[in-house]
Protein backbone atom coordinates (compact mmCIF):
# COMPACT_ATOMS: atom_id res chain seq x y z
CA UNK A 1 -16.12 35.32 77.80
CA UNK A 2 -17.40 32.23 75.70
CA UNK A 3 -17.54 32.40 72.33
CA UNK A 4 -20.92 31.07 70.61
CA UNK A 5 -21.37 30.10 67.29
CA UNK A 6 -24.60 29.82 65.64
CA UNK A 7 -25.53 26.60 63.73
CA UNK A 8 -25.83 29.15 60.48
CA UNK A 9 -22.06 30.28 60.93
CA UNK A 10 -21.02 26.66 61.81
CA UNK A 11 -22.33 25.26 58.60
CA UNK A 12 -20.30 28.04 56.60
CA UNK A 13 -17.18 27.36 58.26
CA UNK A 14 -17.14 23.68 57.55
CA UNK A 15 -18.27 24.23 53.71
CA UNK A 16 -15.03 27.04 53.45
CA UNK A 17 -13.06 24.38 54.82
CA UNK A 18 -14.11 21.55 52.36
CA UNK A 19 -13.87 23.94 49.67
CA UNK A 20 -9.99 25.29 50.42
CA UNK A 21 -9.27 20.99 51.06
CA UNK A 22 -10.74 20.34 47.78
CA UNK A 23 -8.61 23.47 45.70
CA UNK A 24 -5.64 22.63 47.09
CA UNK A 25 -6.05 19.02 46.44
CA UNK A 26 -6.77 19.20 42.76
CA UNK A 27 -3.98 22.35 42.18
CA UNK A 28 -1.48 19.76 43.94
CA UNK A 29 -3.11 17.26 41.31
CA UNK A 30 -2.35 19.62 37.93
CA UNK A 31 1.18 20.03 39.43
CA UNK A 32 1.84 16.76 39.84
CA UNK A 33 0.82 15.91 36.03
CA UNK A 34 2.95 19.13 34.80
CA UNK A 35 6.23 17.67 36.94
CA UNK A 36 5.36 14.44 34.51
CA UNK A 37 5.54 15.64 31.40
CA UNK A 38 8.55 16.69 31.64
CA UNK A 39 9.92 13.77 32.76
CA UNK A 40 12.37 11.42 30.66
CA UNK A 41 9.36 9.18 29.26
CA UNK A 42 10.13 5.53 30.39
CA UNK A 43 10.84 2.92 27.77
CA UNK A 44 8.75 -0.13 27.42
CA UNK A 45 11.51 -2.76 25.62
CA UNK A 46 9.80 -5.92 24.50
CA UNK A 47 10.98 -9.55 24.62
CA UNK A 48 12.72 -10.28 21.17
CA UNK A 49 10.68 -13.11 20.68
CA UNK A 50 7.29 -11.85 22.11
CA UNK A 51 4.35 -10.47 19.76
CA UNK A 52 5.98 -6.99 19.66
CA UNK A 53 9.18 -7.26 18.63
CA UNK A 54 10.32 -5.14 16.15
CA UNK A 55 12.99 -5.75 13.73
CA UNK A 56 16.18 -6.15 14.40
CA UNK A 57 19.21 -6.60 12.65
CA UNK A 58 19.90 -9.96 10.71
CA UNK A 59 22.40 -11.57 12.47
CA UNK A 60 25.91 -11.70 10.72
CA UNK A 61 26.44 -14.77 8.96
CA UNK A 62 29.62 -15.96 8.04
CA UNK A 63 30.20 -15.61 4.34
CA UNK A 64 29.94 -18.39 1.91
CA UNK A 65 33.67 -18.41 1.05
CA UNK A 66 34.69 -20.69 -1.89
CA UNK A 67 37.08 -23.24 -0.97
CA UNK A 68 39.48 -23.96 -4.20
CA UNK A 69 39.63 -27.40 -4.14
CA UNK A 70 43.53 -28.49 -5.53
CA UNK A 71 43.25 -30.48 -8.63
CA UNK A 72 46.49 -33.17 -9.18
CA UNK A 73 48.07 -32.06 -12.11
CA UNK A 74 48.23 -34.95 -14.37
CA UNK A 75 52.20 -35.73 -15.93
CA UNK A 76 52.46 -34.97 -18.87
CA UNK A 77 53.60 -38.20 -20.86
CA UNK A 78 55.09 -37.60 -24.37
CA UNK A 79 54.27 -40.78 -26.26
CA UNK A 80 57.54 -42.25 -27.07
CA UNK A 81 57.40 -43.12 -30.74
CA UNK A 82 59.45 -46.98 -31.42
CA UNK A 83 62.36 -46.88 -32.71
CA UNK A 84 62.20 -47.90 -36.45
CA UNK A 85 65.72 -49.15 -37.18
CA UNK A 86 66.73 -47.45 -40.58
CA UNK A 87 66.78 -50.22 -43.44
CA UNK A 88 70.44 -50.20 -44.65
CA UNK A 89 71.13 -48.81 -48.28
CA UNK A 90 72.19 -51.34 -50.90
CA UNK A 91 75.59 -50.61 -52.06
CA UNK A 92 75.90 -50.33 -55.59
CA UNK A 93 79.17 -51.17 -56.87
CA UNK A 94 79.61 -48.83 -59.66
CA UNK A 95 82.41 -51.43 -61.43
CA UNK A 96 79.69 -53.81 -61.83
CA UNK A 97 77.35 -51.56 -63.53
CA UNK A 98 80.07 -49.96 -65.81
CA UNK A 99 80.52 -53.56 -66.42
CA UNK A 100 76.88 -54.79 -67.21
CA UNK A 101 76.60 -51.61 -69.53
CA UNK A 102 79.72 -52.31 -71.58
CA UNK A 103 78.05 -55.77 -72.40
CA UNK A 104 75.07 -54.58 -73.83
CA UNK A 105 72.81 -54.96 -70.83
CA UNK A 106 69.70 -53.03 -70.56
CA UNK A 107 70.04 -49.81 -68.13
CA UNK A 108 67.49 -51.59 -65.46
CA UNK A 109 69.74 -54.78 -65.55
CA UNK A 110 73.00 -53.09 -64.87
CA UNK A 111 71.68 -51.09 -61.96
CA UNK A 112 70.49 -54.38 -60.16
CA UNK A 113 73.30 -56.23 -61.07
CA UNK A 114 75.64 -53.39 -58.93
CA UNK A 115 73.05 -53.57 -56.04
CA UNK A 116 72.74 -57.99 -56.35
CA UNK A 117 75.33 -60.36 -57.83
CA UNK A 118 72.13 -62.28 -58.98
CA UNK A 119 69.35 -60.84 -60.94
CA UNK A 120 66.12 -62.59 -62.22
CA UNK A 121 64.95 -61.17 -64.94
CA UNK A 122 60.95 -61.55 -65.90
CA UNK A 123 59.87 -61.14 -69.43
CA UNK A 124 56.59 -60.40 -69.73
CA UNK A 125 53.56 -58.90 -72.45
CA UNK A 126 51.50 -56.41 -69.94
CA UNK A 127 48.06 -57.28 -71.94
CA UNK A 128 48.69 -61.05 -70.62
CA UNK A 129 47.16 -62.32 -68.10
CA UNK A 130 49.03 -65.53 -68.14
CA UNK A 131 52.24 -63.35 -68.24
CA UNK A 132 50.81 -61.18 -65.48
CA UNK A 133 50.70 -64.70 -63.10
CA UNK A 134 54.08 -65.49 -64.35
CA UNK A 135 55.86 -62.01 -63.43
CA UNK A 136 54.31 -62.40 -60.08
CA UNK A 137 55.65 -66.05 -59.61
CA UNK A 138 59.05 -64.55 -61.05
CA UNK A 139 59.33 -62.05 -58.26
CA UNK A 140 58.13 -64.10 -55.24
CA UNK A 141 61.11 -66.51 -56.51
CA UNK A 142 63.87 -63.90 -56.31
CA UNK A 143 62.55 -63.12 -53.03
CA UNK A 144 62.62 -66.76 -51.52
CA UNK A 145 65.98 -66.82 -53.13
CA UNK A 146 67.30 -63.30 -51.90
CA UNK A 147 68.70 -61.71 -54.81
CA UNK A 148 67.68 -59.14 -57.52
CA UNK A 149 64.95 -58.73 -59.73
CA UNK A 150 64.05 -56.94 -63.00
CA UNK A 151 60.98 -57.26 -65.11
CA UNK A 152 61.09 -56.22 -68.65
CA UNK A 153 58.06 -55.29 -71.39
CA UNK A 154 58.72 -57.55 -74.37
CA UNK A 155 56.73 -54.78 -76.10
CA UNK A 156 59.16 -52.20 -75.46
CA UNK A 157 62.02 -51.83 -77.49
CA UNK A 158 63.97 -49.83 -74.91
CA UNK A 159 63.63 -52.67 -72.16
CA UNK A 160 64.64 -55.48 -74.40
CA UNK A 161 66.14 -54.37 -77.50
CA UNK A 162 69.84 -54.69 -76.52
CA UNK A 163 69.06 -58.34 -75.71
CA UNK A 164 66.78 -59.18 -78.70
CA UNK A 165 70.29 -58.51 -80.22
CA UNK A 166 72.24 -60.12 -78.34
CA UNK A 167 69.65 -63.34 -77.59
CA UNK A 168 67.03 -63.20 -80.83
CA UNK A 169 63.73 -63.96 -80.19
CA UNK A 170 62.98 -63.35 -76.51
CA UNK A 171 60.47 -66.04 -74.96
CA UNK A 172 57.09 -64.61 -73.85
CA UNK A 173 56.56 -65.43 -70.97
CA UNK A 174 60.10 -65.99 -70.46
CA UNK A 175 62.92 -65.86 -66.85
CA UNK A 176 66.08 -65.02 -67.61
CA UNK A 177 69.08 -65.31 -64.25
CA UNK A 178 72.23 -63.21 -64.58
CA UNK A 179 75.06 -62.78 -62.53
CA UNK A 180 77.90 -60.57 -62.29
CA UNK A 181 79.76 -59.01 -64.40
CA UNK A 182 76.87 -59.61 -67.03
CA UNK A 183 76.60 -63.85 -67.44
CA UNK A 184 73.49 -65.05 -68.83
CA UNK A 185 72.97 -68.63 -65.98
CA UNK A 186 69.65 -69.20 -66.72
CA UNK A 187 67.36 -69.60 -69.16
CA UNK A 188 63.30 -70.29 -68.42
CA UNK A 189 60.85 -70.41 -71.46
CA UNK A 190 57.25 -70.31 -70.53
CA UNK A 191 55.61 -70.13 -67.42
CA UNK A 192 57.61 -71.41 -63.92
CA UNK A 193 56.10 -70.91 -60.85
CA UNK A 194 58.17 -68.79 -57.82
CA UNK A 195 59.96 -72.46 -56.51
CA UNK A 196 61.94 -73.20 -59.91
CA UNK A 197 62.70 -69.46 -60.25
CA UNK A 198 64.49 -69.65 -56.84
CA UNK A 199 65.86 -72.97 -57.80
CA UNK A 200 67.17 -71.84 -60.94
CA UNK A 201 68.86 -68.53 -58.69
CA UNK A 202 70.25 -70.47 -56.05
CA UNK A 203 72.33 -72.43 -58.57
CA UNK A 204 73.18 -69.43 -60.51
CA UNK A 205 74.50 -67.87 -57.51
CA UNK A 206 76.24 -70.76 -56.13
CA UNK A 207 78.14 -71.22 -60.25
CA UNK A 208 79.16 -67.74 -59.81
């Protein structure tokens, strides 16, 4: 027995069987997009230098580290002072002066005559000037002749008054040379410049 269809019933069938193609299809579809989701989502990593890159970590630097330089110590010098030689103490011979006093000598006569066995002695007024020039002449000629020197105030009486005693009338400006133990060798009246002063000690000392 053949089985007919009408063109009526045809046309259903094929419309039941686009429908069930087309449900299916789009349930399959929504399953599909559900399976997705729950998915591990995939990572989109950019290239560290492309527009997107996001920021990263500076990258270590090394630390500025600050290098002690050494500094030479400089030696320590100690400045080595000269050596000043000590300038050697008269000696005073104490007979000498015992013996300058006992003859009447002024105090400042004695004392150089036990330091020197030749003493100038300058007699001078301290409100002359002449006698100013000649005390200075005085001294300068003990000192070119190396031996000892005194000046006496003919105003005072406790430089000169022993010898006004024992001489009178002092001169003003006046030398007087002594050596040891209290000998009168010279006498100068007036002004003498330094060279007969040492003149007039060199002699005295070489008499003596």
């Amino acid at each position: 027995m053949t089985l007919t269809l009408s063109a009526p019933v045809k046309i259903a069938a094929i419309c039941g069987l686009v429908f069930t193609v087309l449900v299916f299809g789009g349930l399959r579809m929504l399953g599909g997009k559900g399976n997705d989701a729950t998915a591990t989502p995939h990572v989109i990593r950019h290239h560290p230098f492309g527009a997107g890159a996001t920021a990263k970590a500076a990258p270590t630097t090394r630390p500025a580290t600050h290098t002690a330089t050494k500094t030479e110590a400089k030696p320590v010098t100690a400045k080595v002072k000269p050596l000043v030689k000590p300038q050697p103490q008269p000696v005073v011979d104490l007979a000498a002066v015992k013996a300058a006093r006992g003859a009447g000598l002024p105090e400042a006569v004695a004392q150089a005559l036990g330091r020197s066995k030749t003493v100038v002695v300058s007699l001078y007024d301290p409100y002359s000037q002449v006698d100013g020039t000649s005390f200075a002449e005085a001294r300068a000629g003990a000192g070119v002749a190396g031996v000892g020197f005194v000046g006496l105030n003919v105003l005072s009486q406790r430089d000169v008054g022993k010898l006004t005693q024992q001489l009178g009338l002092l001169p003003d400006p006046g030398v007087l040379v002594y050596i040891r133990p209290a000998g009168l060798a010279a006498k100068l009246t007036g002004f003498a410049d330094k060279e007969t002063v040492a003149q007039a000690a060199r002699n005295a000392a070489a008499g003596s």
